[in-house]
PDB file of N, CA and C in Angstrom:
ATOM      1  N   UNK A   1     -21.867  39.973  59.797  1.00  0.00           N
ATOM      2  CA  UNK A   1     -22.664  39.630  60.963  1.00  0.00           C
ATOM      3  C   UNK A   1     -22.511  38.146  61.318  1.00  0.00           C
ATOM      4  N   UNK A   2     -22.561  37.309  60.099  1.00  0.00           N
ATOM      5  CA  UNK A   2     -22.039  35.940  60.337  1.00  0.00           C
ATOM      6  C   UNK A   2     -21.338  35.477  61.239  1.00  0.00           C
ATOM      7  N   UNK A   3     -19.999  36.204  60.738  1.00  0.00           N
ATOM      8  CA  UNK A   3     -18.354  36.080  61.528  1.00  0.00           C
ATOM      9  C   UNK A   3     -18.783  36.208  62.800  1.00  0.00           C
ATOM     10  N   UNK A   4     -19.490  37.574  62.986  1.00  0.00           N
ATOM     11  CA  UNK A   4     -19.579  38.010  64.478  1.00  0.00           C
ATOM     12  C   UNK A   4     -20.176  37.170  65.399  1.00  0.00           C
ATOM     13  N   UNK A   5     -21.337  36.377  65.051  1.00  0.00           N
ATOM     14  CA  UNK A   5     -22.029  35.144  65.853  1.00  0.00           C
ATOM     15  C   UNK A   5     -21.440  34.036  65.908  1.00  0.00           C
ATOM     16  N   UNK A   6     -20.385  33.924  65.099  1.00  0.00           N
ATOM     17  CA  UNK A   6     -19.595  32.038  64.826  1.00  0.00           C
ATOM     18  C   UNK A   6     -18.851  32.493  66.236  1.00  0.00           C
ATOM     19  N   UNK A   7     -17.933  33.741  66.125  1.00  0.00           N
ATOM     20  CA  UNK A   7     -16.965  35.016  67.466  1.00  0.00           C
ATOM     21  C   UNK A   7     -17.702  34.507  68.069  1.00  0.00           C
ATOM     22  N   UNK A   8     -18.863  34.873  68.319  1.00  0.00           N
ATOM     23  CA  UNK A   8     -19.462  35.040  70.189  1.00  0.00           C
ATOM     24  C   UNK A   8     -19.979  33.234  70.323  1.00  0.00           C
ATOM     25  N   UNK A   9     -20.275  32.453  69.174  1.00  0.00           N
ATOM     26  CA  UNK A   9     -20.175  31.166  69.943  1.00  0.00           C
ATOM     27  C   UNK A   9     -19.009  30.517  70.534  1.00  0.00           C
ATOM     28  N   UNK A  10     -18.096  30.712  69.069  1.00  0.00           N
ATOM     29  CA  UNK A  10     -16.999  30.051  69.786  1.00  0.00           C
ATOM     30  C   UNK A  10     -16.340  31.022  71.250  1.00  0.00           C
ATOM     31  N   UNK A  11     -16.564  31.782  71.564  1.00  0.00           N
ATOM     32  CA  UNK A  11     -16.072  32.096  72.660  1.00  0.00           C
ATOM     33  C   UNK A  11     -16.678  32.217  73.671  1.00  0.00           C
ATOM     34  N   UNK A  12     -17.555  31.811  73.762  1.00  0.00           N
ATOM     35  CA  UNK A  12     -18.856  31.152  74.799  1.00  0.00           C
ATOM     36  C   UNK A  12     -18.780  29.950  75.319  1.00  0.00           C
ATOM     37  N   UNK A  13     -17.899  29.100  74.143  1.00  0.00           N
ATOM     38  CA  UNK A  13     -17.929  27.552  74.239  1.00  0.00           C
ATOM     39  C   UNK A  13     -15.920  27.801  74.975  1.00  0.00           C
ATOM     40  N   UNK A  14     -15.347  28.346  74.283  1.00  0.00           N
ATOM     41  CA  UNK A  14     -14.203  28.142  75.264  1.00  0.00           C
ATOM     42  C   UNK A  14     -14.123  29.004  76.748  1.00  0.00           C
ATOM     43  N   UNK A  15     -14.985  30.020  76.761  1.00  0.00           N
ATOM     44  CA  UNK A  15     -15.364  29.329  78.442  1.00  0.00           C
ATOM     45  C   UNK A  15     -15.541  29.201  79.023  1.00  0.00           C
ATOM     46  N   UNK A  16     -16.194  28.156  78.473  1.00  0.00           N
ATOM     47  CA  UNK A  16     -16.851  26.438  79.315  1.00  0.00           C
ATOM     48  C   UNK A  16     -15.596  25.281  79.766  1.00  0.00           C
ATOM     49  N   UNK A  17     -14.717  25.891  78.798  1.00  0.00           N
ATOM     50  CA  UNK A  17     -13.219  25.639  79.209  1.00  0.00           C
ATOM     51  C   UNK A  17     -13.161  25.580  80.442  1.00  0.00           C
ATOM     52  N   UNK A  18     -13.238  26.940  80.936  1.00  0.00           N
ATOM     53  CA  UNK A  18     -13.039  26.897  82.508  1.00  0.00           C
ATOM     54  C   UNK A  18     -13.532  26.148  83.417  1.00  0.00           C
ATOM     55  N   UNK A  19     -14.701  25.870  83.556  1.00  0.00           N
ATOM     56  CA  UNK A  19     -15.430  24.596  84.235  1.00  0.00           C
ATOM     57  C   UNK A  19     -14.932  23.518  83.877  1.00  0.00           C
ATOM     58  N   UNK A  20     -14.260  22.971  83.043  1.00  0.00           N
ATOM     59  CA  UNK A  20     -13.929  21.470  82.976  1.00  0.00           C
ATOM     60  C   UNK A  20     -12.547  21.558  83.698  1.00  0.00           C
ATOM     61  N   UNK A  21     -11.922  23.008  83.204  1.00  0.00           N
ATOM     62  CA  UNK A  21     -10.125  22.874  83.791  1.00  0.00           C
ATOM     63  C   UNK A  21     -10.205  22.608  85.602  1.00  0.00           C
ATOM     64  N   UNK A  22     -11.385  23.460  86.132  1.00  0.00           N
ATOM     65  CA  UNK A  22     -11.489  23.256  87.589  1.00  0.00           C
ATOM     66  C   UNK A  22     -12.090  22.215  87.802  1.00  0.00           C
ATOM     67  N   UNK A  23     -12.934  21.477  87.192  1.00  0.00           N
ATOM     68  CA  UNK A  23     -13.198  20.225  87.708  1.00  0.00           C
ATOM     69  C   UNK A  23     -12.172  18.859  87.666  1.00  0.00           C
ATOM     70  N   UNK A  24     -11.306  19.456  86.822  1.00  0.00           N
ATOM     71  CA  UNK A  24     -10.129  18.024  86.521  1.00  0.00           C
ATOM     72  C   UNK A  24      -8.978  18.660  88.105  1.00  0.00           C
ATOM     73  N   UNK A  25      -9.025  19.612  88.161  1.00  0.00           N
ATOM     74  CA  UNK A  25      -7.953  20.302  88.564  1.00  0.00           C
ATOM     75  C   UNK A  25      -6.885  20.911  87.799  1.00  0.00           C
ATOM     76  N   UNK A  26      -6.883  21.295  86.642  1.00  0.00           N
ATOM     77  CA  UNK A  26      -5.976  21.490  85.857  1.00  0.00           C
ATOM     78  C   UNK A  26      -5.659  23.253  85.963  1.00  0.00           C
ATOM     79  N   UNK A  27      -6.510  23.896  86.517  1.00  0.00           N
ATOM     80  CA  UNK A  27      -6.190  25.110  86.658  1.00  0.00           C
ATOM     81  C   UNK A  27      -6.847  25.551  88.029  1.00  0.00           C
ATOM     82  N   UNK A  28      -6.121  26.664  88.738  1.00  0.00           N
ATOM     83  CA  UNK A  28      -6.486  27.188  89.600  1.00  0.00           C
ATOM     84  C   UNK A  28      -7.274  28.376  89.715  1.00  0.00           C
ATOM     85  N   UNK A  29      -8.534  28.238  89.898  1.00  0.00           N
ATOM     86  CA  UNK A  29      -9.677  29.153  89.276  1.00  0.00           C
ATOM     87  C   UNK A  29     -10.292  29.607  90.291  1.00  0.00           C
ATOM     88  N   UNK A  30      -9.893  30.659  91.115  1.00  0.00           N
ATOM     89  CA  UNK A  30      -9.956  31.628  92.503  1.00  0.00           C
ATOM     90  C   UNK A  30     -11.671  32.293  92.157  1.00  0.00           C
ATOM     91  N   UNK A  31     -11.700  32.607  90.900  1.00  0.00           N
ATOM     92  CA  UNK A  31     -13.068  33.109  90.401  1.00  0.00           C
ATOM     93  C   UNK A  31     -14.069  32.414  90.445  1.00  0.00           C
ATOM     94  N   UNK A  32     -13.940  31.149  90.101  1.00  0.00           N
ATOM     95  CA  UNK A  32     -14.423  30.064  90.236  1.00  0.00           C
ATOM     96  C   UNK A  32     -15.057  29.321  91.700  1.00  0.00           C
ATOM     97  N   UNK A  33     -16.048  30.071  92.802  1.00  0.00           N
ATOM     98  CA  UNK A  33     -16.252  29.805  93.580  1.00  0.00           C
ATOM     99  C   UNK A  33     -16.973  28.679  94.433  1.00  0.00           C
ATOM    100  N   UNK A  34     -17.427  27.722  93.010  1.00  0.00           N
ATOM    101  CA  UNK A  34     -18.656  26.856  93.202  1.00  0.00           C
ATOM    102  C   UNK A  34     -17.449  25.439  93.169  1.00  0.00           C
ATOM    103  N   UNK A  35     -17.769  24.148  93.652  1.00  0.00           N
ATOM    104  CA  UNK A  35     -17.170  23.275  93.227  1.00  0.00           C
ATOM    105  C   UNK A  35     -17.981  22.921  92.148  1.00  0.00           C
ATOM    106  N   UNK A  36     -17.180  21.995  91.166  1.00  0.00           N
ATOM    107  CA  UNK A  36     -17.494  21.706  90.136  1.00  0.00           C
ATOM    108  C   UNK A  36     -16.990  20.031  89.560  1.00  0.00           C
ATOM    109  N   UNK A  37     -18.019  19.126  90.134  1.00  0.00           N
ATOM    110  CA  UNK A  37     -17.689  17.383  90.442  1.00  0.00           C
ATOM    111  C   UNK A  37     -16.547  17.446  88.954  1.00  0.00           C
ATOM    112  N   UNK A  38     -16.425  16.169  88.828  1.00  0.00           N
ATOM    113  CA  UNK A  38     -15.833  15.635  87.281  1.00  0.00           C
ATOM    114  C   UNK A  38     -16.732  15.306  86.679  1.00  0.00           C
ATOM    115  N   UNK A  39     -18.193  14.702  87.286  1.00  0.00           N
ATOM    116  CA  UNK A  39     -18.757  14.482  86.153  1.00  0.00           C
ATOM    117  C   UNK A  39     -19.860  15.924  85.338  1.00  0.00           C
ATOM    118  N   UNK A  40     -19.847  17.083  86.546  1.00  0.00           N
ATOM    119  CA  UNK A  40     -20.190  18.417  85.187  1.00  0.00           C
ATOM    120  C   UNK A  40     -19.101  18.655  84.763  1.00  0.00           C
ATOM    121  N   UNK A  41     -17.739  18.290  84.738  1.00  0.00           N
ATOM    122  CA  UNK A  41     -16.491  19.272  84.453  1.00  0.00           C
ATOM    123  C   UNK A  41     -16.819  18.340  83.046  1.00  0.00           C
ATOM    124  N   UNK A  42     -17.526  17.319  82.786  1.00  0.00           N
ATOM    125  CA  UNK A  42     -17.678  16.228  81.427  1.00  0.00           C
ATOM    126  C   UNK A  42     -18.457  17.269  80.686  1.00  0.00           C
ATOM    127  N   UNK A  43     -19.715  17.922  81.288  1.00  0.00           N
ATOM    128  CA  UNK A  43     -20.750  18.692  81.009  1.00  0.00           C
ATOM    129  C   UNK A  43     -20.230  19.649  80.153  1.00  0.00           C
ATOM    130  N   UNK A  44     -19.473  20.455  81.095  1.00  0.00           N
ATOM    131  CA  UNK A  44     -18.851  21.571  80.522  1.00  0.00           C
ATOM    132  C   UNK A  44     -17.792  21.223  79.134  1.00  0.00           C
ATOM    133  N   UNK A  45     -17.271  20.637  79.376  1.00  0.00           N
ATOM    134  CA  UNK A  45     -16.314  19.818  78.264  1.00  0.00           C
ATOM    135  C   UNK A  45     -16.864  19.425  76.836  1.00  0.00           C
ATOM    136  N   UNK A  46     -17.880  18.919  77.014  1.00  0.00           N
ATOM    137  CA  UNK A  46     -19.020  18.352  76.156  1.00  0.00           C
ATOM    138  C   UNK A  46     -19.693  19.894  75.569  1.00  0.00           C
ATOM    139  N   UNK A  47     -20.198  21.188  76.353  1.00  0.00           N
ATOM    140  CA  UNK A  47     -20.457  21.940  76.075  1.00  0.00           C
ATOM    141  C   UNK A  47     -19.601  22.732  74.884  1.00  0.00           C
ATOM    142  N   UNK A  48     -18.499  22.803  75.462  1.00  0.00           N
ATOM    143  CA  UNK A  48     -17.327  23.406  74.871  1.00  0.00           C
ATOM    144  C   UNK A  48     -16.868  22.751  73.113  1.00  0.00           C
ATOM    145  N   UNK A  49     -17.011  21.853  73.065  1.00  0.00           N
ATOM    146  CA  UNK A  49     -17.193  20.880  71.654  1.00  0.00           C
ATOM    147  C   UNK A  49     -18.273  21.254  71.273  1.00  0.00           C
ATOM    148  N   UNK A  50     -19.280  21.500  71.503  1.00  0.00           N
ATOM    149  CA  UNK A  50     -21.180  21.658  70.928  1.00  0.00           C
ATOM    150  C   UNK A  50     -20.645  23.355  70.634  1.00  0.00           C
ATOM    151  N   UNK A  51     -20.450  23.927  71.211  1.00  0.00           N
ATOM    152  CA  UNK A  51     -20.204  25.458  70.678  1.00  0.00           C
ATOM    153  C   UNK A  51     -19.393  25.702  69.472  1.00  0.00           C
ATOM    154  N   UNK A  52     -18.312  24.600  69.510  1.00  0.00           N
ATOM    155  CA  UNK A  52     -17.321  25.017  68.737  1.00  0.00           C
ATOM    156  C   UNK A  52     -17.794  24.402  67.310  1.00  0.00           C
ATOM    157  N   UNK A  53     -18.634  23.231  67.694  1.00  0.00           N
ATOM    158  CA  UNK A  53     -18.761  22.704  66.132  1.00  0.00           C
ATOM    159  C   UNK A  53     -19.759  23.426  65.905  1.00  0.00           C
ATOM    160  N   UNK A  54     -20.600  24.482  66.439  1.00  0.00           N
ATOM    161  CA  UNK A  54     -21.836  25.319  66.009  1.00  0.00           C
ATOM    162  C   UNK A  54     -21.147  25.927  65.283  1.00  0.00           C
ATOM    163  N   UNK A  55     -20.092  27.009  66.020  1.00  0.00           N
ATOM    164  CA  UNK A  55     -19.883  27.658  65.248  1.00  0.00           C
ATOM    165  C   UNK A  55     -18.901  27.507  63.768  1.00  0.00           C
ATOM    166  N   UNK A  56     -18.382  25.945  63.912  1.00  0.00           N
ATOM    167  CA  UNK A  56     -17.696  25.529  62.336  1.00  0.00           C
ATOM    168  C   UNK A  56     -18.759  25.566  61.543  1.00  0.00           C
ATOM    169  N   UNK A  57     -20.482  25.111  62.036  1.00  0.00           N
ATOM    170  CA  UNK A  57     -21.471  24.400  61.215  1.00  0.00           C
ATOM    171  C   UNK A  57     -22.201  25.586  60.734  1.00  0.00           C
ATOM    172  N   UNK A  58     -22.054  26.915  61.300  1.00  0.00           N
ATOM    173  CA  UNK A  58     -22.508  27.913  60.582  1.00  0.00           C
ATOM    174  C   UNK A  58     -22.539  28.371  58.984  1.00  0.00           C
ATOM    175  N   UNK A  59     -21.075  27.854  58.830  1.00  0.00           N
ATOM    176  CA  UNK A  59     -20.597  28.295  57.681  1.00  0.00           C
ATOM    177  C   UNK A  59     -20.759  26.319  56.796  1.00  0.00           C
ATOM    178  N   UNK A  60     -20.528  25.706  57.378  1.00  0.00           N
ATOM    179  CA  UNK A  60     -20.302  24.445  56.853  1.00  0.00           C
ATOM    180  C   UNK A  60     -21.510  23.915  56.387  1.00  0.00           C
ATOM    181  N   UNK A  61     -22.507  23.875  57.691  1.00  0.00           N
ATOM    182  CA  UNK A  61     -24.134  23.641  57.325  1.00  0.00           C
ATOM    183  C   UNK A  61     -24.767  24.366  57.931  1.00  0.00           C
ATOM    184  N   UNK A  62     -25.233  25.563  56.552  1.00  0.00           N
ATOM    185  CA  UNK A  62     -26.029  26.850  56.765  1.00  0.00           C
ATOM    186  C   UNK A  62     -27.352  26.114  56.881  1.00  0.00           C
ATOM    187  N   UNK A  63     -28.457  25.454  56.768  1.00  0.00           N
ATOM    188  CA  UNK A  63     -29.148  24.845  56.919  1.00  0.00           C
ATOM    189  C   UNK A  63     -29.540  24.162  57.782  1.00  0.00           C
ATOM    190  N   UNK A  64     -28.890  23.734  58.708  1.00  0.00           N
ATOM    191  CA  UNK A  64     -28.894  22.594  60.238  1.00  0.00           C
ATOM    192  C   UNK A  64     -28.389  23.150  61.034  1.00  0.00           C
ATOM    193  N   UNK A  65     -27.611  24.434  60.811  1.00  0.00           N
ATOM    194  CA  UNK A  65     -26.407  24.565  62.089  1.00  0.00           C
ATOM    195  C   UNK A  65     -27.526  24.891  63.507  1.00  0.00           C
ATOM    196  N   UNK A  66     -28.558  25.263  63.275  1.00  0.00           N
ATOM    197  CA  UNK A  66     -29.388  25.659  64.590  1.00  0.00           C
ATOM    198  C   UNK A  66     -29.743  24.218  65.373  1.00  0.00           C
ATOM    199  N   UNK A  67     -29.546  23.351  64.859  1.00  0.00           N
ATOM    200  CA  UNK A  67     -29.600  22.173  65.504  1.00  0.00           C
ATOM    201  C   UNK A  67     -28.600  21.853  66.424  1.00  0.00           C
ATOM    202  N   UNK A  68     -27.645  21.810  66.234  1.00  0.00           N
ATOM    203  CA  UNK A  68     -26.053  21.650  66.609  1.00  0.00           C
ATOM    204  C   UNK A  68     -26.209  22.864  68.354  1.00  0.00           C
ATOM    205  N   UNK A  69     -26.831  24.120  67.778  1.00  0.00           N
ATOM    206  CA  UNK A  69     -26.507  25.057  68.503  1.00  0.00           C
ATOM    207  C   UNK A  69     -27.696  24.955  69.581  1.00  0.00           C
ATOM    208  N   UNK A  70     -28.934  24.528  69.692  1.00  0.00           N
ATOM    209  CA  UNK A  70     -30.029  23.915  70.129  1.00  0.00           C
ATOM    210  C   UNK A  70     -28.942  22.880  71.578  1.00  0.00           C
ATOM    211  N   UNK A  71     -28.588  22.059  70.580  1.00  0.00           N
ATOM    212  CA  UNK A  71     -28.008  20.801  71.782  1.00  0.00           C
ATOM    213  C   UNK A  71     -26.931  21.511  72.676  1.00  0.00           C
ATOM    214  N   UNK A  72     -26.553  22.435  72.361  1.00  0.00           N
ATOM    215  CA  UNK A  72     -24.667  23.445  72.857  1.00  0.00           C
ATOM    216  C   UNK A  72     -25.755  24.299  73.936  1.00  0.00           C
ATOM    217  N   UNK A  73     -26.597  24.654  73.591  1.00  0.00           N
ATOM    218  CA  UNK A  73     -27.103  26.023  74.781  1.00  0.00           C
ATOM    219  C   UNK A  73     -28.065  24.632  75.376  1.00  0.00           C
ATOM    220  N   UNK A  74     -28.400  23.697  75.584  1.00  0.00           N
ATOM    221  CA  UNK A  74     -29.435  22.558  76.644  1.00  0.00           C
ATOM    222  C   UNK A  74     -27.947  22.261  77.114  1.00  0.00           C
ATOM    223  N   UNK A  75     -26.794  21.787  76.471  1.00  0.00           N
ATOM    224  CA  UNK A  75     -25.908  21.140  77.739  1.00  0.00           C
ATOM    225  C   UNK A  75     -25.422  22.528  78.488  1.00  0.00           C
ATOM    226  N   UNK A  76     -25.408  23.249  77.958  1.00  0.00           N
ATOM    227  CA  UNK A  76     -24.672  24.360  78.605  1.00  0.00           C
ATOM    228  C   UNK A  76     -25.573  24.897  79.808  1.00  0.00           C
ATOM    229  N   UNK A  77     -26.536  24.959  79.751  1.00  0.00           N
ATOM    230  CA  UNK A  77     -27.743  25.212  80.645  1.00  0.00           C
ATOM    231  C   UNK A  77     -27.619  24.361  81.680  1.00  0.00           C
ATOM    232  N   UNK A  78     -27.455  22.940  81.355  1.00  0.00           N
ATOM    233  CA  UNK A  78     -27.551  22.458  82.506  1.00  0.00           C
ATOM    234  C   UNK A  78     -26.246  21.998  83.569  1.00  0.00           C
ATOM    235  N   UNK A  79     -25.039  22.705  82.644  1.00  0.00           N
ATOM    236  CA  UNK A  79     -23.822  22.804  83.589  1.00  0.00           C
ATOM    237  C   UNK A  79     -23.672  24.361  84.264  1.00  0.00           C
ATOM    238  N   UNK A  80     -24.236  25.235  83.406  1.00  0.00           N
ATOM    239  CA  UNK A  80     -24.692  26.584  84.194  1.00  0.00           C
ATOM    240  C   UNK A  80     -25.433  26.333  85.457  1.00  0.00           C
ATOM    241  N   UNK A  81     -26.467  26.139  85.618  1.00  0.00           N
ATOM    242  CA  UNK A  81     -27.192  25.837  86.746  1.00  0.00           C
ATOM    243  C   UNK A  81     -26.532  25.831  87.858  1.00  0.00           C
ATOM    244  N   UNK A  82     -25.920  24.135  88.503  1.00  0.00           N
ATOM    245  CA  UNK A  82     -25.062  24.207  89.583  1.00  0.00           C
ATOM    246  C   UNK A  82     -24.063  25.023  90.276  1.00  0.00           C
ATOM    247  N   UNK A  83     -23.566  25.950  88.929  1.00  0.00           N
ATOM    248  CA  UNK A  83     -22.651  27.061  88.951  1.00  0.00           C
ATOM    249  C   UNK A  83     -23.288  28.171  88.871  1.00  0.00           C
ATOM    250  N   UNK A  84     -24.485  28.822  89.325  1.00  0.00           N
ATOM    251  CA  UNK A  84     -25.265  29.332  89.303  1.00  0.00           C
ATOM    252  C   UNK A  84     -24.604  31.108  89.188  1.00  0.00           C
ATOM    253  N   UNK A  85     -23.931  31.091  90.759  1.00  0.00           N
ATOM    254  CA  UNK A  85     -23.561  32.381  91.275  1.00  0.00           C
ATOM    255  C   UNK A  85     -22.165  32.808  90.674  1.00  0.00           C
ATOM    256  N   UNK A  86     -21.652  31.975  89.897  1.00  0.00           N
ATOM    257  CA  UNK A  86     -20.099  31.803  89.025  1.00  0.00           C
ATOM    258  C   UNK A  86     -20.866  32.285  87.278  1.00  0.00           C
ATOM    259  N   UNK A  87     -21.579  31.185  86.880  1.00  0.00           N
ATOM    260  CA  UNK A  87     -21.793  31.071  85.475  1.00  0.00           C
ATOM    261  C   UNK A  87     -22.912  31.874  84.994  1.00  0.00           C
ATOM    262  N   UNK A  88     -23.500  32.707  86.090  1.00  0.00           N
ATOM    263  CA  UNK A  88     -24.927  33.192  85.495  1.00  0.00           C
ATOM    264  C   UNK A  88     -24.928  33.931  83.979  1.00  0.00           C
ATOM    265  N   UNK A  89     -23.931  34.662  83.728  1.00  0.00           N
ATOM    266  CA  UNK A  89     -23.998  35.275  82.323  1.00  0.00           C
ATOM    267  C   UNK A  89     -23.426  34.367  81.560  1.00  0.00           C
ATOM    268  N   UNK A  90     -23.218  33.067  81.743  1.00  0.00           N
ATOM    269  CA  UNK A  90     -23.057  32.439  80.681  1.00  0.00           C
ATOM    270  C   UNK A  90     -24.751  31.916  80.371  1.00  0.00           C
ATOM    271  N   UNK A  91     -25.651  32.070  80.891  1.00  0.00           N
ATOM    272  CA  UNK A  91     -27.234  32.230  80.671  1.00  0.00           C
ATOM    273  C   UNK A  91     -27.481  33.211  79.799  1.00  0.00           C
ATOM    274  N   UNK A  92     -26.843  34.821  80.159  1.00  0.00           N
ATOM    275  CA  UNK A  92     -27.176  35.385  78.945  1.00  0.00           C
ATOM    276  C   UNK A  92     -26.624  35.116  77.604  1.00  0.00           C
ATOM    277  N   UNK A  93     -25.397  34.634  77.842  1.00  0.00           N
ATOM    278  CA  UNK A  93     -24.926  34.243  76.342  1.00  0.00           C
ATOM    279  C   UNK A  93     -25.827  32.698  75.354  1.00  0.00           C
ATOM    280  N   UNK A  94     -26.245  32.096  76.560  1.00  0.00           N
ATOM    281  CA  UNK A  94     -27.123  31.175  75.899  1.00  0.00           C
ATOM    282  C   UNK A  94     -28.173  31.944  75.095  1.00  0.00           C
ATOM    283  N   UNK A  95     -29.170  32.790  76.202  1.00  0.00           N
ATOM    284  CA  UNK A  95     -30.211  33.448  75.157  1.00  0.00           C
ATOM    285  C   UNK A  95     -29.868  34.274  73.607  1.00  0.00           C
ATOM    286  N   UNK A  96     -28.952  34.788  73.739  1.00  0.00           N
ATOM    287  CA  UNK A  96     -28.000  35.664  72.212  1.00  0.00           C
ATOM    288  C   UNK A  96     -27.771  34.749  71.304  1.00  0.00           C
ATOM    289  N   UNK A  97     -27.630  33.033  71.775  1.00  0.00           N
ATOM    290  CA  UNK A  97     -27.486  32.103  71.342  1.00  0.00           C
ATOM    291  C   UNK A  97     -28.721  31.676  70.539  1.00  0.00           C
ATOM    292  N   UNK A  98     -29.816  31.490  71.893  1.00  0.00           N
ATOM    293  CA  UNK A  98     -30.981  31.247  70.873  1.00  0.00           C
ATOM    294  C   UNK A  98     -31.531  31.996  70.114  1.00  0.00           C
ATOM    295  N   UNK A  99     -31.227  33.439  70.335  1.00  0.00           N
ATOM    296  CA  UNK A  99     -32.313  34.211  69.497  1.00  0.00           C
ATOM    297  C   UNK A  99     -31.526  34.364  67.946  1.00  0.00           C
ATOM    298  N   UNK A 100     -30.461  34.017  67.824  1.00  0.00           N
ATOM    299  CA  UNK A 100     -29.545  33.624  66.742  1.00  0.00           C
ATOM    300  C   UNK A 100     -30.116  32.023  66.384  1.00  0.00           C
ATOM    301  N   UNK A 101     -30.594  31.275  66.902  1.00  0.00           N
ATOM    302  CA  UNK A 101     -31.109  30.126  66.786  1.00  0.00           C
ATOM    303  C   UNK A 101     -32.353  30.366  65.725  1.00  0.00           C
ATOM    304  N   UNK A 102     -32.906  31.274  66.449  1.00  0.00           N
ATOM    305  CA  UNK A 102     -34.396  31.514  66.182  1.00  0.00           C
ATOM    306  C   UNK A 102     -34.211  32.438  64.695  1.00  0.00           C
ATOM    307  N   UNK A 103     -33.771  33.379  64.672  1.00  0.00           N
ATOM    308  CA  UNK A 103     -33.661  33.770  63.305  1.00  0.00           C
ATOM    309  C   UNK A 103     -32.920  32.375  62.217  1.00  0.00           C
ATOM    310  N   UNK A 104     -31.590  32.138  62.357  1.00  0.00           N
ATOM    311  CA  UNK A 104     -31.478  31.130  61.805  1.00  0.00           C
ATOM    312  C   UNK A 104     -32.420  29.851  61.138  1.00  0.00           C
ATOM    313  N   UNK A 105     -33.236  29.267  62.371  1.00  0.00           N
ATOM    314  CA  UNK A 105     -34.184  28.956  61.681  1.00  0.00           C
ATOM    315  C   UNK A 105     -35.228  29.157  60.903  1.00  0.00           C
ATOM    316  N   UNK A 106     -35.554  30.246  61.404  1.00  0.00           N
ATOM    317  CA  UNK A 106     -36.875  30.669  60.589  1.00  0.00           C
ATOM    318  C   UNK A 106     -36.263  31.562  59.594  1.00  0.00           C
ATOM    319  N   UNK A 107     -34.984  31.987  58.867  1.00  0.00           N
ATOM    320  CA  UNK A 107     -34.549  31.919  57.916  1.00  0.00           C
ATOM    321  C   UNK A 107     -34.230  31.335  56.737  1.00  0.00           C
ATOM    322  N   UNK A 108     -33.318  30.524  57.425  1.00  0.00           N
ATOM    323  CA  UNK A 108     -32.449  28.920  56.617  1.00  0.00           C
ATOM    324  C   UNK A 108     -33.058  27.761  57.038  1.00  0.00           C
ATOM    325  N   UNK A 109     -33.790  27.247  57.819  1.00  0.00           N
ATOM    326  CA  UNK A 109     -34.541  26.493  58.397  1.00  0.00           C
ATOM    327  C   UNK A 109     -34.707  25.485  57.431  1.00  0.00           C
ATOM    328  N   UNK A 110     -35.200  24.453  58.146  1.00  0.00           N
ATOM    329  CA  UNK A 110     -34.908  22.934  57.010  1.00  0.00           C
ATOM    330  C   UNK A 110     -36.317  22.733  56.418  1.00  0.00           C
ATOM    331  N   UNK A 111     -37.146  23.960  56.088  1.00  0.00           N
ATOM    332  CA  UNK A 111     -38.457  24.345  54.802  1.00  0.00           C
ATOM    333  C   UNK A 111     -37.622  24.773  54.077  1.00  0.00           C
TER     334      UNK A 111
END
């Protein structure tokens, strides 16, 4: 079950990929209907690192990793937003996020 949640972060966090590639211009993202400045394409970018080290910190620091994953679903939230009608299920993947948060802590939690 572990494996399977480190899976669905890290692939939540790459993509967030996509929002930074269309905000640099680096890819042509037809799906992608919202503009997306450079400075959320930072957002998203920044997001995409916070997911990925969640899901290294799962296994690395069973104890804190809900912290890590706390800061990954607030930036991610707030580069979701603007991208509202593009990114909305990346909202649901935040909540799967927290409620993995929420057991985590009140599991392994730093009591």
């Amino acid at each position: 079950m572990l494996t399977a949640f480190a899976i669905l972060i890290a692939v939540h966090g790459l993509i967030h990929l996509l929002g930074a590639a269309k905000a640099f211009g680096l890819a042509e993202l037809p799906q992608l209907t919202q503009p997306i400045s450079p400075a959320l394409g930072g957002l998203w970018l920044v997001s995409t690192l916070l997911f990925l080290a969640t899901a290294v910190s799962l296994v690395v620091w069973p104890r804190g990793w809900w912290v890590m994953a706390v800061c990954a679903v607030a930036v991610s939230t707030v580069a979701i937003v603007p991208s509202w009608t593009d990114a909305k299920f990346g909202a649901l993947a935040n909540v799967m996020v927290l409620a993995g948060v929420a057991f985590g802590f009140w599991s392994r939690g730093p009591r």
